[in-house]
C-alpha atoms as a PDB file:
ATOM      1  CA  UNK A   1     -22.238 -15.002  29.636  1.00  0.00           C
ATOM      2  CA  UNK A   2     -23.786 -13.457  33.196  1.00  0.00           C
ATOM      3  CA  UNK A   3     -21.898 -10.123  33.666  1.00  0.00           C
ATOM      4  CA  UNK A   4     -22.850  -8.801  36.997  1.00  0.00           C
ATOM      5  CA  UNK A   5     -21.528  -4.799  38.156  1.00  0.00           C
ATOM      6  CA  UNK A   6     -19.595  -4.703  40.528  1.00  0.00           C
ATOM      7  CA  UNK A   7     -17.537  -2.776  42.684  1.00  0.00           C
ATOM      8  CA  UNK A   8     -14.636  -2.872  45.540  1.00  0.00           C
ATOM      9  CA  UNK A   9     -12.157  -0.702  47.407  1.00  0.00           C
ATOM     10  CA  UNK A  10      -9.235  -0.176  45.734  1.00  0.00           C
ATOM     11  CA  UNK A  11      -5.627   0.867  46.926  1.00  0.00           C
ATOM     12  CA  UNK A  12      -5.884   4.199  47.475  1.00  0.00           C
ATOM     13  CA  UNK A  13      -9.035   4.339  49.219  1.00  0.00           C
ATOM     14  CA  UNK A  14     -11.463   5.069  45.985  1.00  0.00           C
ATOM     15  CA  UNK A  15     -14.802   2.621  45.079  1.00  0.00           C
ATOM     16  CA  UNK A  16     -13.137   0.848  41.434  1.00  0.00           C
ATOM     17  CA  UNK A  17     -15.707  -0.189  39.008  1.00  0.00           C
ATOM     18  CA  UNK A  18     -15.507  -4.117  37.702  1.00  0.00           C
ATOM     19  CA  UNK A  19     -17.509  -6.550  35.756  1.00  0.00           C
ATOM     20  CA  UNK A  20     -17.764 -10.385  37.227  1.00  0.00           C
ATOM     21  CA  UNK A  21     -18.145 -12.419  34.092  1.00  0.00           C
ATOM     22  CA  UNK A  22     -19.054 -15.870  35.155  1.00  0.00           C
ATOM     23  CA  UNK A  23     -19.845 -19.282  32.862  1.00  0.00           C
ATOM     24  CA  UNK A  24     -22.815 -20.763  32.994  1.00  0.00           C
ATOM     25  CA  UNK A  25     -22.234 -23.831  35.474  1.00  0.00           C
ATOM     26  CA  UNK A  26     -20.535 -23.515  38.745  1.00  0.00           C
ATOM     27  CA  UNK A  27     -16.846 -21.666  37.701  1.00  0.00           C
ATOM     28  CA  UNK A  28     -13.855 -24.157  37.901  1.00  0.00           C
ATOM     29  CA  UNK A  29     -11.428 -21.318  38.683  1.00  0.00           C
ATOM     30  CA  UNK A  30     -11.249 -17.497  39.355  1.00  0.00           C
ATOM     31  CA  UNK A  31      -9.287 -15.327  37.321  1.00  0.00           C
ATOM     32  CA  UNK A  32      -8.579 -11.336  36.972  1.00  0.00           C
ATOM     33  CA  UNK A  33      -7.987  -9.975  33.777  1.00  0.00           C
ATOM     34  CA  UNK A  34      -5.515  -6.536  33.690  1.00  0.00           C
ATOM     35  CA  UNK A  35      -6.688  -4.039  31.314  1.00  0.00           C
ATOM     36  CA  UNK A  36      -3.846  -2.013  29.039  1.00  0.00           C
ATOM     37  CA  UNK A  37      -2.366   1.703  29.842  1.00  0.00           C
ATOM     38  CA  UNK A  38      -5.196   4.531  29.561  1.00  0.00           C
ATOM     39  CA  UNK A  39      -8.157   1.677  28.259  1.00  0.00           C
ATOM     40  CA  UNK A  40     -10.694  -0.229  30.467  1.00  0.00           C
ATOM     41  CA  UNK A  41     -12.462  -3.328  31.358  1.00  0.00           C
ATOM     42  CA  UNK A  42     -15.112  -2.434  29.162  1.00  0.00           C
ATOM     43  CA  UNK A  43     -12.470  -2.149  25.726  1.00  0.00           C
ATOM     44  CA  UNK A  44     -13.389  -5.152  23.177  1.00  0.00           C
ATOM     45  CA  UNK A  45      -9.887  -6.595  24.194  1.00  0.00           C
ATOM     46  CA  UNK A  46     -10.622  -7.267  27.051  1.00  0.00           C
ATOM     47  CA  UNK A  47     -14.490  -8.617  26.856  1.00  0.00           C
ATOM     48  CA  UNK A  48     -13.908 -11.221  24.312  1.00  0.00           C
ATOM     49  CA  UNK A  49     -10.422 -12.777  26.546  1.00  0.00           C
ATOM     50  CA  UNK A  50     -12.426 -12.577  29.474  1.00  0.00           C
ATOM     51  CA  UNK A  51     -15.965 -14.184  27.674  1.00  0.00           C
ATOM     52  CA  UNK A  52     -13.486 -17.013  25.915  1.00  0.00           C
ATOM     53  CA  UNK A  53     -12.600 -17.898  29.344  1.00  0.00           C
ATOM     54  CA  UNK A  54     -15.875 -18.349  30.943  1.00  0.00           C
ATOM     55  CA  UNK A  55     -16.694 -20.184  28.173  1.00  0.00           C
ATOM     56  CA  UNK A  56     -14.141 -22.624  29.778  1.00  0.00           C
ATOM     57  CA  UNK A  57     -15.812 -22.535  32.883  1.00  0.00           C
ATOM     58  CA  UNK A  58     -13.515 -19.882  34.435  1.00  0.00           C
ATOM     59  CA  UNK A  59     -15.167 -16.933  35.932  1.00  0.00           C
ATOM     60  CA  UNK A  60     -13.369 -13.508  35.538  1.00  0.00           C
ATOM     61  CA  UNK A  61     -13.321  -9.849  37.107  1.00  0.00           C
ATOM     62  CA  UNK A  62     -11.878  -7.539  34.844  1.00  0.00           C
ATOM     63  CA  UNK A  63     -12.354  -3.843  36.675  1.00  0.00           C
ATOM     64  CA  UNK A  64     -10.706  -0.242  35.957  1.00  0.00           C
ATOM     65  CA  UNK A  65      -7.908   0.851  37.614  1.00  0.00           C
ATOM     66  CA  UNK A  66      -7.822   3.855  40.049  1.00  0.00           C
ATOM     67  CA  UNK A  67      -9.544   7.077  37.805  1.00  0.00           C
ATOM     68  CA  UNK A  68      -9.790   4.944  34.655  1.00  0.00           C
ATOM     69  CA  UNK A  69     -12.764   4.767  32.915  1.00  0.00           C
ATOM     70  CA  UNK A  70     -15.962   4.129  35.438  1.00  0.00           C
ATOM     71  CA  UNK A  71     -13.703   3.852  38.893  1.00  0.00           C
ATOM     72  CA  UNK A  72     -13.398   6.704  40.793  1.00  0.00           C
ATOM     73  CA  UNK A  73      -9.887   9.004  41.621  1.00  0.00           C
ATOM     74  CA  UNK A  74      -7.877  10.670  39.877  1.00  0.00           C
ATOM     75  CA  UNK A  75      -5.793   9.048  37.044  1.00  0.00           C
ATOM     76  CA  UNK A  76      -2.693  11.614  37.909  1.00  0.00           C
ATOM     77  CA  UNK A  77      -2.170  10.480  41.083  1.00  0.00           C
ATOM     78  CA  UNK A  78      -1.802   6.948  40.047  1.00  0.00           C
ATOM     79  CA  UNK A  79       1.925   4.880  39.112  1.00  0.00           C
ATOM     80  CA  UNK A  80       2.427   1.741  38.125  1.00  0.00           C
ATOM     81  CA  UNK A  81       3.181   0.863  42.061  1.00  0.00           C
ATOM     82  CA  UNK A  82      -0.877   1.743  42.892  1.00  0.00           C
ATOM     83  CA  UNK A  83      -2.278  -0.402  39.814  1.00  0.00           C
ATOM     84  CA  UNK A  84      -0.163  -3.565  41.598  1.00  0.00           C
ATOM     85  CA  UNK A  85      -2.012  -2.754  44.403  1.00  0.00           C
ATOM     86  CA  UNK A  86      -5.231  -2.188  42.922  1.00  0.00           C
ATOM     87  CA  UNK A  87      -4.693  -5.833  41.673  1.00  0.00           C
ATOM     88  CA  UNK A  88      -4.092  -6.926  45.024  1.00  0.00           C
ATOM     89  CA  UNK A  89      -7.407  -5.322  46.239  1.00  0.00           C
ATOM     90  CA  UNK A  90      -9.344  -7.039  43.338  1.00  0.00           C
ATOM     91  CA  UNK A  91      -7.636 -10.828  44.391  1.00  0.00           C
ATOM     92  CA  UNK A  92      -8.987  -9.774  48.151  1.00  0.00           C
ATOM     93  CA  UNK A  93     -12.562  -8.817  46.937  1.00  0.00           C
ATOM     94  CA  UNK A  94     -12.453 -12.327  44.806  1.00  0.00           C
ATOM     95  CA  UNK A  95     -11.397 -14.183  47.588  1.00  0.00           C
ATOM     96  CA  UNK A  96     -13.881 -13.026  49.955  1.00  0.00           C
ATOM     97  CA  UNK A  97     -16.702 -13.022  47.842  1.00  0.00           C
ATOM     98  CA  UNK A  98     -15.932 -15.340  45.326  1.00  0.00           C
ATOM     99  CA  UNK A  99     -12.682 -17.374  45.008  1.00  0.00           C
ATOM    100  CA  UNK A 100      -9.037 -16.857  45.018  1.00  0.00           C
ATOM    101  CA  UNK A 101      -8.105 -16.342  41.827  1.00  0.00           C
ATOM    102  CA  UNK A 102      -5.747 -18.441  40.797  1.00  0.00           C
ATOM    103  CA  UNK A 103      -5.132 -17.222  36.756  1.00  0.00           C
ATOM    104  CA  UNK A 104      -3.314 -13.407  36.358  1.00  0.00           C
ATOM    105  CA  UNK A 105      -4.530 -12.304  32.250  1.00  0.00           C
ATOM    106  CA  UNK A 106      -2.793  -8.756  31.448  1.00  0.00           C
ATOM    107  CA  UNK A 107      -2.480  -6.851  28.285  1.00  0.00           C
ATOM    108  CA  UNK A 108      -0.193  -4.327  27.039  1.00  0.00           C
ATOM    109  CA  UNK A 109       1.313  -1.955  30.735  1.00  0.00           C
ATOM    110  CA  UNK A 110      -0.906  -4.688  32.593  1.00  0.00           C
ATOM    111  CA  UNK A 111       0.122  -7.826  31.548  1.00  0.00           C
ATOM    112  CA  UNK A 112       3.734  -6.368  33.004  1.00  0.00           C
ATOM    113  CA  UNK A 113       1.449  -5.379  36.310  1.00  0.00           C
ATOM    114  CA  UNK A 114       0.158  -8.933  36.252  1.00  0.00           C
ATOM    115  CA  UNK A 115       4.035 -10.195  36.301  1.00  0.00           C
ATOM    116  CA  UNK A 116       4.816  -7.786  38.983  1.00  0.00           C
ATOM    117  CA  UNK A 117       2.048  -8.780  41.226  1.00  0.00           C
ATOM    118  CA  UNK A 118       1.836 -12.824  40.772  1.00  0.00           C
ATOM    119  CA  UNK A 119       4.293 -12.842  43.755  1.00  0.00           C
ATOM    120  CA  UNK A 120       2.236 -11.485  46.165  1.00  0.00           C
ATOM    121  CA  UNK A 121      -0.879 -13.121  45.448  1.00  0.00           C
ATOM    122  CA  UNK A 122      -0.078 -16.597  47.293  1.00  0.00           C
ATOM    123  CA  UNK A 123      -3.299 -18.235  45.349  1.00  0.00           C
ATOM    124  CA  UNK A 124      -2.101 -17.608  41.621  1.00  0.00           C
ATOM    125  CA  UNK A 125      -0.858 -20.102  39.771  1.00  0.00           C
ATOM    126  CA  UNK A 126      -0.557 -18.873  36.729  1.00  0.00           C
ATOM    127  CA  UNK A 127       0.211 -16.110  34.653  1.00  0.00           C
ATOM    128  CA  UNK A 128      -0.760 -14.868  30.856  1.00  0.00           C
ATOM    129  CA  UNK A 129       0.348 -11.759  29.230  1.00  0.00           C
ATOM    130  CA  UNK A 130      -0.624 -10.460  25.622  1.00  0.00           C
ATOM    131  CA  UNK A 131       1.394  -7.570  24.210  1.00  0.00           C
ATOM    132  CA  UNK A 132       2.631  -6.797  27.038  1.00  0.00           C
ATOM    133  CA  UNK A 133       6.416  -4.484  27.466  1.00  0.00           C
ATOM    134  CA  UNK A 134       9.052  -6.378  28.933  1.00  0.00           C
ATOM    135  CA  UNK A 135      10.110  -3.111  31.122  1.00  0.00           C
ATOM    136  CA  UNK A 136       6.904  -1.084  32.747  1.00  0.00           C
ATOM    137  CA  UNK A 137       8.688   2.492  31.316  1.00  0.00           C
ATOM    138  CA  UNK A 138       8.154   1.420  27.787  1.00  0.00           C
ATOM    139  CA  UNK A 139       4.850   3.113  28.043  1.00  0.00           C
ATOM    140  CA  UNK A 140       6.673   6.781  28.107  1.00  0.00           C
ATOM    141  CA  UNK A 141       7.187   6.391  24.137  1.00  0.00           C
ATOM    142  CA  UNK A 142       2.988   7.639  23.918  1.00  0.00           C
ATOM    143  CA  UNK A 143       3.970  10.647  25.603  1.00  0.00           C
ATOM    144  CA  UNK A 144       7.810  11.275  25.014  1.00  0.00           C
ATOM    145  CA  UNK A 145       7.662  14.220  23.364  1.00  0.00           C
ATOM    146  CA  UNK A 146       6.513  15.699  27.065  1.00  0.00           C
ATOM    147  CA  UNK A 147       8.828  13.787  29.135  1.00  0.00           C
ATOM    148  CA  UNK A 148      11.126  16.928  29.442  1.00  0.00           C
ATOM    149  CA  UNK A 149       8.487  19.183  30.406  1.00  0.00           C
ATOM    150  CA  UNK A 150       6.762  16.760  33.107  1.00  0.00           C
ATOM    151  CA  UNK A 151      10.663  16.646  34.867  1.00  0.00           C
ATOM    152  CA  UNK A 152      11.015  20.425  34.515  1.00  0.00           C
ATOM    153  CA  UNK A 153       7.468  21.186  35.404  1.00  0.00           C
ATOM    154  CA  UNK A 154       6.308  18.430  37.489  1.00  0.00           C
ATOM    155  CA  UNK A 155       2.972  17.673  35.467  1.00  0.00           C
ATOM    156  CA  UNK A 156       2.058  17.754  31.556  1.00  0.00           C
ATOM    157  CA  UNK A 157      -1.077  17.242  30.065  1.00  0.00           C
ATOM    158  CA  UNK A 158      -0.776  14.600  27.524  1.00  0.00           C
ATOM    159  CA  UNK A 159      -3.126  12.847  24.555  1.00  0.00           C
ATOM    160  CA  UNK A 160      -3.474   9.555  24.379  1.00  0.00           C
ATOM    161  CA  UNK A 161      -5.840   6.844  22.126  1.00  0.00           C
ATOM    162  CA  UNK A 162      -7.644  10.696  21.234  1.00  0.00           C
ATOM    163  CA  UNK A 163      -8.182  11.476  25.269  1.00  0.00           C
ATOM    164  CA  UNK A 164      -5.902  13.661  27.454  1.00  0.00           C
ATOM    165  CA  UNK A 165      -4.154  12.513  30.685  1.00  0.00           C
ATOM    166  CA  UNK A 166      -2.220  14.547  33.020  1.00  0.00           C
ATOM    167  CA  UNK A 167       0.994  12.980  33.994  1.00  0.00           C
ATOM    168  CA  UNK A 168       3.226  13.699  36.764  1.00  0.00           C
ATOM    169  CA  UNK A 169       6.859  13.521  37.627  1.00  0.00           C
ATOM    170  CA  UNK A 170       5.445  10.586  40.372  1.00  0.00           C
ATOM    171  CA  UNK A 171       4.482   8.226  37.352  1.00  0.00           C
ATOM    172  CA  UNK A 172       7.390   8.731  35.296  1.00  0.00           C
ATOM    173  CA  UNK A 173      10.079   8.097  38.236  1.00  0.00           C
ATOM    174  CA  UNK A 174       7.898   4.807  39.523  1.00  0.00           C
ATOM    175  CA  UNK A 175       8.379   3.193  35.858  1.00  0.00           C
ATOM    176  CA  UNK A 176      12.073   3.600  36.886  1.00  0.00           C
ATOM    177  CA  UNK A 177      11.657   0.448  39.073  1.00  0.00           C
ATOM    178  CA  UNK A 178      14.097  -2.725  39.055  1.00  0.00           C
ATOM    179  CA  UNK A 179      14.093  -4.469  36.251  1.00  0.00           C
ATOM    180  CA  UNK A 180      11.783  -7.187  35.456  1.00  0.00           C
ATOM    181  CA  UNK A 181      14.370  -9.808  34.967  1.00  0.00           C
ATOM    182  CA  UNK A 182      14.571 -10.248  38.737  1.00  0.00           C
ATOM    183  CA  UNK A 183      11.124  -9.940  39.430  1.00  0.00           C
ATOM    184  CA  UNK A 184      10.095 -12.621  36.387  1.00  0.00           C
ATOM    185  CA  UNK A 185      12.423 -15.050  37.950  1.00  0.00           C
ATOM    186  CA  UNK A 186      11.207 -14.572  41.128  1.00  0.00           C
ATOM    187  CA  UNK A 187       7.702 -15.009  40.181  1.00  0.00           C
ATOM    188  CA  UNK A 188       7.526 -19.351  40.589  1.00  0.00           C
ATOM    189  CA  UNK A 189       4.323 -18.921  38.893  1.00  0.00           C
ATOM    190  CA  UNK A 190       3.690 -20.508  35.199  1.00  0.00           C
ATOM    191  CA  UNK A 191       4.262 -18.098  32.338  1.00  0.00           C
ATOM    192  CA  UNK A 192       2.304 -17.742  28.915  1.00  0.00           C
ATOM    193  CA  UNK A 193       3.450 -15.316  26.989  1.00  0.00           C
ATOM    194  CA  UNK A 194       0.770 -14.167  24.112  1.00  0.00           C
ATOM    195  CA  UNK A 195       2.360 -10.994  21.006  1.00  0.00           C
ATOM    196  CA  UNK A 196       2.188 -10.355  17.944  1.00  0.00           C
ATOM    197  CA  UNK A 197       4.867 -10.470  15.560  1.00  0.00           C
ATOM    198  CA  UNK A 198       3.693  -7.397  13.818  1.00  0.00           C
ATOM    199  CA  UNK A 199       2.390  -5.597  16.854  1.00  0.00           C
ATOM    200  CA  UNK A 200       3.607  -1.921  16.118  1.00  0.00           C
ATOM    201  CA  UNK A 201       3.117  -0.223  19.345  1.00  0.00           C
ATOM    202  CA  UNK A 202       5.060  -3.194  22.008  1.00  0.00           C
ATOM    203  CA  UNK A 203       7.530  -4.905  19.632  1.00  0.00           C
ATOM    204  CA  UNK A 204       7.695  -8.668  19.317  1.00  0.00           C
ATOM    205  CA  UNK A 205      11.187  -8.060  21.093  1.00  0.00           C
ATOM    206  CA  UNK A 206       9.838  -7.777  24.356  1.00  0.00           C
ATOM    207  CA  UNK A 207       7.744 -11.121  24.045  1.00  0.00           C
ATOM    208  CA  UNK A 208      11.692 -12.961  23.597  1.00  0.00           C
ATOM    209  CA  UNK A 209      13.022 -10.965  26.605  1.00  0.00           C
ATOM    210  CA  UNK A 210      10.143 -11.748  28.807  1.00  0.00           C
ATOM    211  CA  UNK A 211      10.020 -15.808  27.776  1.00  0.00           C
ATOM    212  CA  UNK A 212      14.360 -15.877  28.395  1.00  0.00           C
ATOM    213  CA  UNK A 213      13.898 -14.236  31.457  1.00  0.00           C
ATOM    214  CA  UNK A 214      11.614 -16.397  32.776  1.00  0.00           C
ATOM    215  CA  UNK A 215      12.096 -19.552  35.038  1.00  0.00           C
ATOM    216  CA  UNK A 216       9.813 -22.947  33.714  1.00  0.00           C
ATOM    217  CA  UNK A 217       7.231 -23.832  32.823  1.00  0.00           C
ATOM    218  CA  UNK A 218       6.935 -21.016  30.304  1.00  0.00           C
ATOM    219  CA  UNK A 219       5.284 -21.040  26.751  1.00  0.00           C
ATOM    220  CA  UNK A 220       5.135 -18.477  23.960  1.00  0.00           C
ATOM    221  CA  UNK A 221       2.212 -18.182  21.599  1.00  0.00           C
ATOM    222  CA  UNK A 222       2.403 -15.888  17.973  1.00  0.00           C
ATOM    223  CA  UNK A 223      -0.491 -14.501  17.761  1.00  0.00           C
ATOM    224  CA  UNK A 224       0.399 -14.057  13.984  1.00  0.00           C
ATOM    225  CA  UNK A 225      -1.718 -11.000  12.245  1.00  0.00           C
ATOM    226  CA  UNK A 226      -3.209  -9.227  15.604  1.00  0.00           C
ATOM    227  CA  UNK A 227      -2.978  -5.734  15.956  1.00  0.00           C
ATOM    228  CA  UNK A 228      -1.977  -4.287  19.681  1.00  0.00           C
ATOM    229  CA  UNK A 229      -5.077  -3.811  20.700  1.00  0.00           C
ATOM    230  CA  UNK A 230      -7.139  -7.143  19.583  1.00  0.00           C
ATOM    231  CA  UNK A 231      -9.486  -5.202  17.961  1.00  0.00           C
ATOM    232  CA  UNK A 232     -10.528  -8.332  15.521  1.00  0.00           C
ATOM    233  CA  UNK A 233     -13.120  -9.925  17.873  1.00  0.00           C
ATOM    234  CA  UNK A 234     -11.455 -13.755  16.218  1.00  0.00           C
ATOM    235  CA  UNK A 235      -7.873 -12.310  17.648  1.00  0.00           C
ATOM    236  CA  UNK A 236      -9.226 -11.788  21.075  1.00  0.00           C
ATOM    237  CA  UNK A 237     -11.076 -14.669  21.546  1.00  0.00           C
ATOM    238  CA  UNK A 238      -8.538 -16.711  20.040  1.00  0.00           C
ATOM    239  CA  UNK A 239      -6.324 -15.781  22.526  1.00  0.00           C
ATOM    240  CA  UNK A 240      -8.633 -15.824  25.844  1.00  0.00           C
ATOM    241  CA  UNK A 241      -8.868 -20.089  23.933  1.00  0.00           C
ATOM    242  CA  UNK A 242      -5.529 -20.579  24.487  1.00  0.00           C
ATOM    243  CA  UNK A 243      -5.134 -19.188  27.892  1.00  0.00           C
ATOM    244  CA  UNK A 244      -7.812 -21.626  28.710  1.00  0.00           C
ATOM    245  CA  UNK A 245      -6.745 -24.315  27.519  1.00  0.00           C
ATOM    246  CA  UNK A 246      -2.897 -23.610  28.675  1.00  0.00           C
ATOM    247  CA  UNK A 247      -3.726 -22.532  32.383  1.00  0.00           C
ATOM    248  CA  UNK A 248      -5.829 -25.357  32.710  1.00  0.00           C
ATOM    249  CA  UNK A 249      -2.955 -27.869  33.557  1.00  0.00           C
ATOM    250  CA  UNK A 250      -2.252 -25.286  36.047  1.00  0.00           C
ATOM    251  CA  UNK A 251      -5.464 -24.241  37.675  1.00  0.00           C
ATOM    252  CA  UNK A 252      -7.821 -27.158  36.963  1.00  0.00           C
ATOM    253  CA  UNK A 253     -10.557 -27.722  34.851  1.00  0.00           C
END
C-alpha cells in the first residue's frame, strides 16, 4: 500500500508524526486509526488494521500522539484530555488536505479516545474499537504500584512495555473523567466493538459494558485467540477485514 510521511500540528502546539496509508485507486472513505497507551503508529497492530483497510479502498492516517514515538513534546505533559484533541487536530489536517474522515479505529486507551471524540468530529460516522477499556483510568493498573507516590510527589517515573514514562499527578486526575456510559450514549455514531475473550491485559468485561452502554446500531465481534496487542499479523488483519466490511454500510464503499 502507498504510505506517505507525514506530519501536522497537534493540540498542544508540537509538529506530530503520521503515516497516510492510502489504497491503490481513488480512497472511498477517510479514516484515523488511534494507536494504544505508550505504543505508536508504527506498532504491527496498528499497520496491518490500517493496510486491511486500504485494501478496502479506505485510506488511513494513523500518527503518534503528543511525545510518543516520532512526534515531538513531551509525553508527561500529556492526559487523556490532549490525545482527544490531538485526534481532533488529525480529522482537521484530513479534512483539509484529504477528506473528512468519516471511520474512528482505536485500540486498547485509544479506542476509548476514539469513543470520547466521535462527538465532536461532525463527519464520523462510525466508530471501531479493539481491546479497548470501558473506563479511560483502567490504564493505571501498568503503573499502580506508583500511583501513591505520583499523588504524594506529583511525578513518578514508571516502566512500561520495557520503556520508562514519567507520569504526573495531571494524567492520573484527567482519567478521573465522567464516565463513559454518558458519553457512549451520547455518541449517535455506529459502534463496533472488536476483544478478545482471552485478552489478559483489558478483560473481555469491558467489551459487554461498552456494547450495553451503547445506543444502536452496535455490533460485537470475538476476536477468539488474539492476544492484546495483535501481535499475530492474521489477528490484525482479520480485524482491520471486519471493520471494513462493517463500516462500510456506514461510510460507503
Amino acid at each position: 500500500m502507498p504510505s506517505d510521511r507525514i506530519y501536522f500540528e497537534g493540540s498542544q502546539g508540537h509538529r506530530l508524526a503520521a503515516r497516510l496509508d492510502m489504497p491503490e485507486g481513488e480512497p472511498h472513505a477517510y479514516a484515523i486509526f488511534a494507536h494504544c497507551f505508550t505504543c505508536s503508529k508504527n506498532l504491527w497492530a496498528s499497520r496491518n488494521v490500517s493496510q486491511a483497510l486500504t485494501e478496502s479502498g479506505c485510506g488511513v492516517l494513523r500518527f503518534d500522539f503528543t511525545g510518543i514515538g516520532r512526534s515531538e513534546g513531551e509525553f508527561a505533559r500529556t492526559t487523556f484530555t490532549t490525545n482527544l484533541q490531538d485526534l481532533e487536530k488529525a480529522a482537521e489536517y484530513l479534512a483539509e488536505h484529504h477528506g473528512a474522515p468519516s471511520l474512528l479505529v482505536g485500540h486498547s486507551l485509544g479506542g476509548a479516545a476514539v469513543v470520547h471524540a466521535a462527538g465532536k468530529i461532525a463527519s464520523v460516522r462510525a466508530v471501531a474499537t479493539i481491546g479497548a477499556p470501558y473506563e479511560p483510568g483502567h490504564v493505571k493498573h501498568l503503573f499502580h504500584a506508583a500511583i501513591d507516590t505520583i499523588h504524594e510527589a506529583g511525578e513518578a517515573e514508571v516502566t512500561i512495555g520495557g520503556r520508562p514514562f514519567l507520569i504526573r499527578r495531571e494524567f492520573l486526575e484527567d482519567l478521573e473523567r465522567d464516565g463513559l456510559v454518558q458519553v457512549i450514549r451520547g455518541m449517535r455514531r455506529a459502534l463496533l466493538v472488536l476483544h478478545a475473550p482471552m485478552d489478559d491485559v483489558v478483560g473481555i468485561e469491558n467489551a459487554q459494558h461498552l456494547f450495553e452502554a451503547a445506543m444502536h446500531p452496535k455490533s460485537f465481534v470475538s476476536l477468539d485467540t488474539a492476544d492484546h496487542l495483535l501481535t499475530e499479523e492474521a489477528d490484525a488483519l482479520y480485524a482491520g477485514r471486519v471493520i471494513a466490511a462493517w463500516a462500510a454500510r456506514y461510510i460507503g464503499n
